[in-house]
C-alpha atoms as a PDB file:
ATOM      1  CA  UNK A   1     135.885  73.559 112.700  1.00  0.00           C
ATOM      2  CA  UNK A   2     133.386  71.162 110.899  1.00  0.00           C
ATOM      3  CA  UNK A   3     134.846  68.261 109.246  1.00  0.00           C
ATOM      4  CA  UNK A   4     132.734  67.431 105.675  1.00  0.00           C
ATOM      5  CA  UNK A   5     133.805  64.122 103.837  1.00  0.00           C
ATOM      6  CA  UNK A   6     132.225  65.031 100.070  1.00  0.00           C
ATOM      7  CA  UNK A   7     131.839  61.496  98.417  1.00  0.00           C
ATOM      8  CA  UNK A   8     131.782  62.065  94.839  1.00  0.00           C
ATOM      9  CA  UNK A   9     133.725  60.527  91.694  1.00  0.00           C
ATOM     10  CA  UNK A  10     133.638  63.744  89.573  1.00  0.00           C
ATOM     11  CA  UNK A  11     136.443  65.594  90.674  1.00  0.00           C
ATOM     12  CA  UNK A  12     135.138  68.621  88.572  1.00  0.00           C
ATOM     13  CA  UNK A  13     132.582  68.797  91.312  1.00  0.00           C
ATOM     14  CA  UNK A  14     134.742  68.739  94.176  1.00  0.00           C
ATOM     15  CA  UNK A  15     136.560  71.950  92.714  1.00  0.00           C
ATOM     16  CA  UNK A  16     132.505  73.762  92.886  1.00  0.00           C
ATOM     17  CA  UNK A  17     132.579  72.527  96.519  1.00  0.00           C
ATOM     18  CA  UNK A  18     136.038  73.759  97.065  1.00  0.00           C
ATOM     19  CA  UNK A  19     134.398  77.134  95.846  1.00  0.00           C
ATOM     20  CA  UNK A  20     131.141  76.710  97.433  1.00  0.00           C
ATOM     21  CA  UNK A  21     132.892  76.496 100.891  1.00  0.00           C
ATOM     22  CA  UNK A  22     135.774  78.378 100.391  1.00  0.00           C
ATOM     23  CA  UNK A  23     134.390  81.370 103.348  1.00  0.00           C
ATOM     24  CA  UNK A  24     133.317  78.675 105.559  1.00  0.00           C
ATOM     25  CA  UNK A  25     135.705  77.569 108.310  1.00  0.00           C
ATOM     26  CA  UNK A  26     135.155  73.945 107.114  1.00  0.00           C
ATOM     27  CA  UNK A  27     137.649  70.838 106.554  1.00  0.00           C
ATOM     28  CA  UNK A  28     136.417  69.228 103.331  1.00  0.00           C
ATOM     29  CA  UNK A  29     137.844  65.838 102.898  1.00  0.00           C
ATOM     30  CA  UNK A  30     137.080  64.183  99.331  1.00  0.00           C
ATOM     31  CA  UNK A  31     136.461  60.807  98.340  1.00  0.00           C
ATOM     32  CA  UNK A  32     135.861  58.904  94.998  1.00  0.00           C
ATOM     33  CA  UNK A  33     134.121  55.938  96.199  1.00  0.00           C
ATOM     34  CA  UNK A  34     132.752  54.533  99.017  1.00  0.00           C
ATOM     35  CA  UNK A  35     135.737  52.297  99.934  1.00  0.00           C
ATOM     36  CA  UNK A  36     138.040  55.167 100.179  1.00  0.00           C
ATOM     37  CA  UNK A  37     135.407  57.360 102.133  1.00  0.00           C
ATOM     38  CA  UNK A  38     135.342  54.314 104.570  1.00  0.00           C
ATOM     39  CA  UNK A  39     139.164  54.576 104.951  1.00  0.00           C
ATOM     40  CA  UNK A  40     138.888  58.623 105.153  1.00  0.00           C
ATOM     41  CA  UNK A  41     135.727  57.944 107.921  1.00  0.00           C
ATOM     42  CA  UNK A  42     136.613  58.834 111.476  1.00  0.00           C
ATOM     43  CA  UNK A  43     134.557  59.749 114.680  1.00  0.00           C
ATOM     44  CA  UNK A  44     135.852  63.888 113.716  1.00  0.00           C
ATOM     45  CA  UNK A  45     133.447  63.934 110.656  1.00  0.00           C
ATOM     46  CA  UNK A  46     130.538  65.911 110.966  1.00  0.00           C
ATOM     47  CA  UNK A  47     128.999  65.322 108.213  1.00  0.00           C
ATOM     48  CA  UNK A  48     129.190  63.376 104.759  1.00  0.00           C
ATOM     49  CA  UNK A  49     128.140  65.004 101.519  1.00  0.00           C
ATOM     50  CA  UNK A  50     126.989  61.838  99.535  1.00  0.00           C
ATOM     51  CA  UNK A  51     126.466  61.258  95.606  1.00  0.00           C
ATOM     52  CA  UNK A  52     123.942  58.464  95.072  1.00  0.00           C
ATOM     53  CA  UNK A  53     125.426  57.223  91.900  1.00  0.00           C
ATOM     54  CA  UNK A  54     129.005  56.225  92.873  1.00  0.00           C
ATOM     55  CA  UNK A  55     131.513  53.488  91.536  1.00  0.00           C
ATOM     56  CA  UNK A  56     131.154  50.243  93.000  1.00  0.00           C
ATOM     57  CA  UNK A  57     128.217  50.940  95.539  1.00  0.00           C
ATOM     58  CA  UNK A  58     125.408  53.813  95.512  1.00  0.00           C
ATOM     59  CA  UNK A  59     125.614  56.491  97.776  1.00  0.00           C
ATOM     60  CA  UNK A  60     122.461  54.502  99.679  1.00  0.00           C
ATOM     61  CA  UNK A  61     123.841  51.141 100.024  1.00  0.00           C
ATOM     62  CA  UNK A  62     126.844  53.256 102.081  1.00  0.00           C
ATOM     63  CA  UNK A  63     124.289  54.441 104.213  1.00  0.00           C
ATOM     64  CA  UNK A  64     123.446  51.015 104.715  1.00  0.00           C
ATOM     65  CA  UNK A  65     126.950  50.370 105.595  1.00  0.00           C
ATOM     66  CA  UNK A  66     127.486  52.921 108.460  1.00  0.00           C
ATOM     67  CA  UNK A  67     124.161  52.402 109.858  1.00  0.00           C
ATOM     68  CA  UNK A  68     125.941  48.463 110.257  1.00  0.00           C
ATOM     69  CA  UNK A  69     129.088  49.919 111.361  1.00  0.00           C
ATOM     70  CA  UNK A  70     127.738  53.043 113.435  1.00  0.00           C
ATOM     71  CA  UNK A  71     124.330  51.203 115.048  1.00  0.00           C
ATOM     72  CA  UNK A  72     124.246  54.331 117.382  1.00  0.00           C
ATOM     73  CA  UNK A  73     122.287  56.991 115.237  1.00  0.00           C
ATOM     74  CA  UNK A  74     123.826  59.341 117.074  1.00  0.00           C
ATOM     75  CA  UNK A  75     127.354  58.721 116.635  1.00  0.00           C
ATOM     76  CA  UNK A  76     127.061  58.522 112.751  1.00  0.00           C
ATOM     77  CA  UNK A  77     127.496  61.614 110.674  1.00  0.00           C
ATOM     78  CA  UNK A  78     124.954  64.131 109.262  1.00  0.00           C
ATOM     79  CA  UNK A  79     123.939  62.800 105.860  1.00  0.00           C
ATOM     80  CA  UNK A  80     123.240  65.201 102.814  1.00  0.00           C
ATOM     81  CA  UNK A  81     122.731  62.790  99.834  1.00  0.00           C
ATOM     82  CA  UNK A  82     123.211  64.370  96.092  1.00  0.00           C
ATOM     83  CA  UNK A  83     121.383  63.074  93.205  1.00  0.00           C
ATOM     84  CA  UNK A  84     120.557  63.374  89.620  1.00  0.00           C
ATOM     85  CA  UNK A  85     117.475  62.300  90.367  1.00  0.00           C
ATOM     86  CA  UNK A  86     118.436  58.548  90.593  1.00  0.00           C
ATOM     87  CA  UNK A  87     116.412  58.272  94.134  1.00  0.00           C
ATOM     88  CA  UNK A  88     113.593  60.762  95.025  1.00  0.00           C
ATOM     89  CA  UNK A  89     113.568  62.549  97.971  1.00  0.00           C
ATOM     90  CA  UNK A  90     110.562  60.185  99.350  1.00  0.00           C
ATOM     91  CA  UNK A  91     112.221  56.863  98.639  1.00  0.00           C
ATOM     92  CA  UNK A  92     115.250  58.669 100.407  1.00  0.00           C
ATOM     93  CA  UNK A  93     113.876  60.061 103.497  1.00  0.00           C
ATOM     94  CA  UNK A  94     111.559  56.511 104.006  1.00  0.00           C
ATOM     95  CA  UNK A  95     115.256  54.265 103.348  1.00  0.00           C
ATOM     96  CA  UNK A  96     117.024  56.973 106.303  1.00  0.00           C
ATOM     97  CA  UNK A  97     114.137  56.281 108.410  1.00  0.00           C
ATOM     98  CA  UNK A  98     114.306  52.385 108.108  1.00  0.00           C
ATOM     99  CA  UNK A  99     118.306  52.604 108.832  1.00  0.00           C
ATOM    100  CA  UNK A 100     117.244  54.299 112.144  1.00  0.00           C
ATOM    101  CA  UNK A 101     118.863  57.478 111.168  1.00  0.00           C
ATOM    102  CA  UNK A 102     117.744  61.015 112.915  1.00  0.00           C
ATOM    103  CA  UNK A 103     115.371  62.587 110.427  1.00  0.00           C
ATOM    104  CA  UNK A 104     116.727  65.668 111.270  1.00  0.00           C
ATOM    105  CA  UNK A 105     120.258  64.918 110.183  1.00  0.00           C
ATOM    106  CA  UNK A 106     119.789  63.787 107.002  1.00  0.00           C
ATOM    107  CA  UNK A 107     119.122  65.878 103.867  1.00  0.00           C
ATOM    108  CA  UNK A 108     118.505  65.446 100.136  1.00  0.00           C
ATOM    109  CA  UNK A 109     118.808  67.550  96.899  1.00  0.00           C
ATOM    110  CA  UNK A 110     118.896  66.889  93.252  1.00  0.00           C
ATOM    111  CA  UNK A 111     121.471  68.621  90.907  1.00  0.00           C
ATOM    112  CA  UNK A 112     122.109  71.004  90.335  1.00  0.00           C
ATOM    113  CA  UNK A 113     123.764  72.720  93.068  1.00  0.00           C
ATOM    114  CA  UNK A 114     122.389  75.745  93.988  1.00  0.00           C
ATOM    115  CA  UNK A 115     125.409  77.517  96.530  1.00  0.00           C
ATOM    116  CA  UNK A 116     123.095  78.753  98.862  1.00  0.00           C
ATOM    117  CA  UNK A 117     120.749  76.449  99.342  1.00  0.00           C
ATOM    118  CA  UNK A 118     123.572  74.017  99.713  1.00  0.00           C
ATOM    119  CA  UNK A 119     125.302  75.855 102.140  1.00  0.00           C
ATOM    120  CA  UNK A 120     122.052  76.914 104.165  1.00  0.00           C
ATOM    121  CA  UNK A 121     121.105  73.083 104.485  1.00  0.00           C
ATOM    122  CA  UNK A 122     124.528  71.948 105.416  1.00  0.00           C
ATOM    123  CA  UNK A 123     124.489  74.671 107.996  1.00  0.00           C
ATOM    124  CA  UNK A 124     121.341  73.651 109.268  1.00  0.00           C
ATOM    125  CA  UNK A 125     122.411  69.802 109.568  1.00  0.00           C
ATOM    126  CA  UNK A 126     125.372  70.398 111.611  1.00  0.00           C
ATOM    127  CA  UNK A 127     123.809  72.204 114.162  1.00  0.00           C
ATOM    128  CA  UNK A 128     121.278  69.670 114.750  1.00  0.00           C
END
């Protein structure tokens, strides 16, 4: 079973993910911040489902932070940032790249969630 650590500090949204996932065999782990998705972070998660606009430190300065803590690309998780359009996909994809993380296990999408397409992508990034 995957293990998915959703990093977001709207907790209406992790009821949609809840709902999103709820006929995949998945273990969704939530977070509000980045400090308590460090203390939820273990070697078993597959992936991280990551808001850019967080509390206390964007979703891209956390990236920042495992690729310190992780230096092995690929040890870290999958990455599928979320965004209101705070970062664009570009900027994204070239800041992943510079952090030495495996283009192919990092994703992007702006709001709002579409269930499929979410779903399809976060398929897609854990079998890579």
């Amino acid at each position: 079973m995957a293990k998915i650590l959703i990093v977001d500090d709207d907790k209406s949204i992790w009821e949609l993910y809840r709902l999103i996932f709820k006929k995949q065999a998945y273990e969704l782990i939530f977070a509000e911040n980045t400090t308590e998705a460090s203390a939820k972070l273990d070697n078993s998660v597959n992936l991280i489902l990551l808001d850019e606009a967080l509390p206390g430190k964007y979703g891209s300065e956390y990236m920042e932070e495992l690729a310190k803590d992780i230096p092995d690309p690929a040890e870290r998780p999958a990455i599928y940032m979320v965004t209101s359009g705070w970062i664009r996909k570009n900027e994204f994809t070239e800041h992943a790249r510079k952090l030495g993380y495996d283009p192919e296990r990092v994703s992007y999408y702006q709001k709002p969630v579409y269930p499929t397409v979410l779903r399809e992508t976060i398929e897609t990034l854990l079998n890579k």
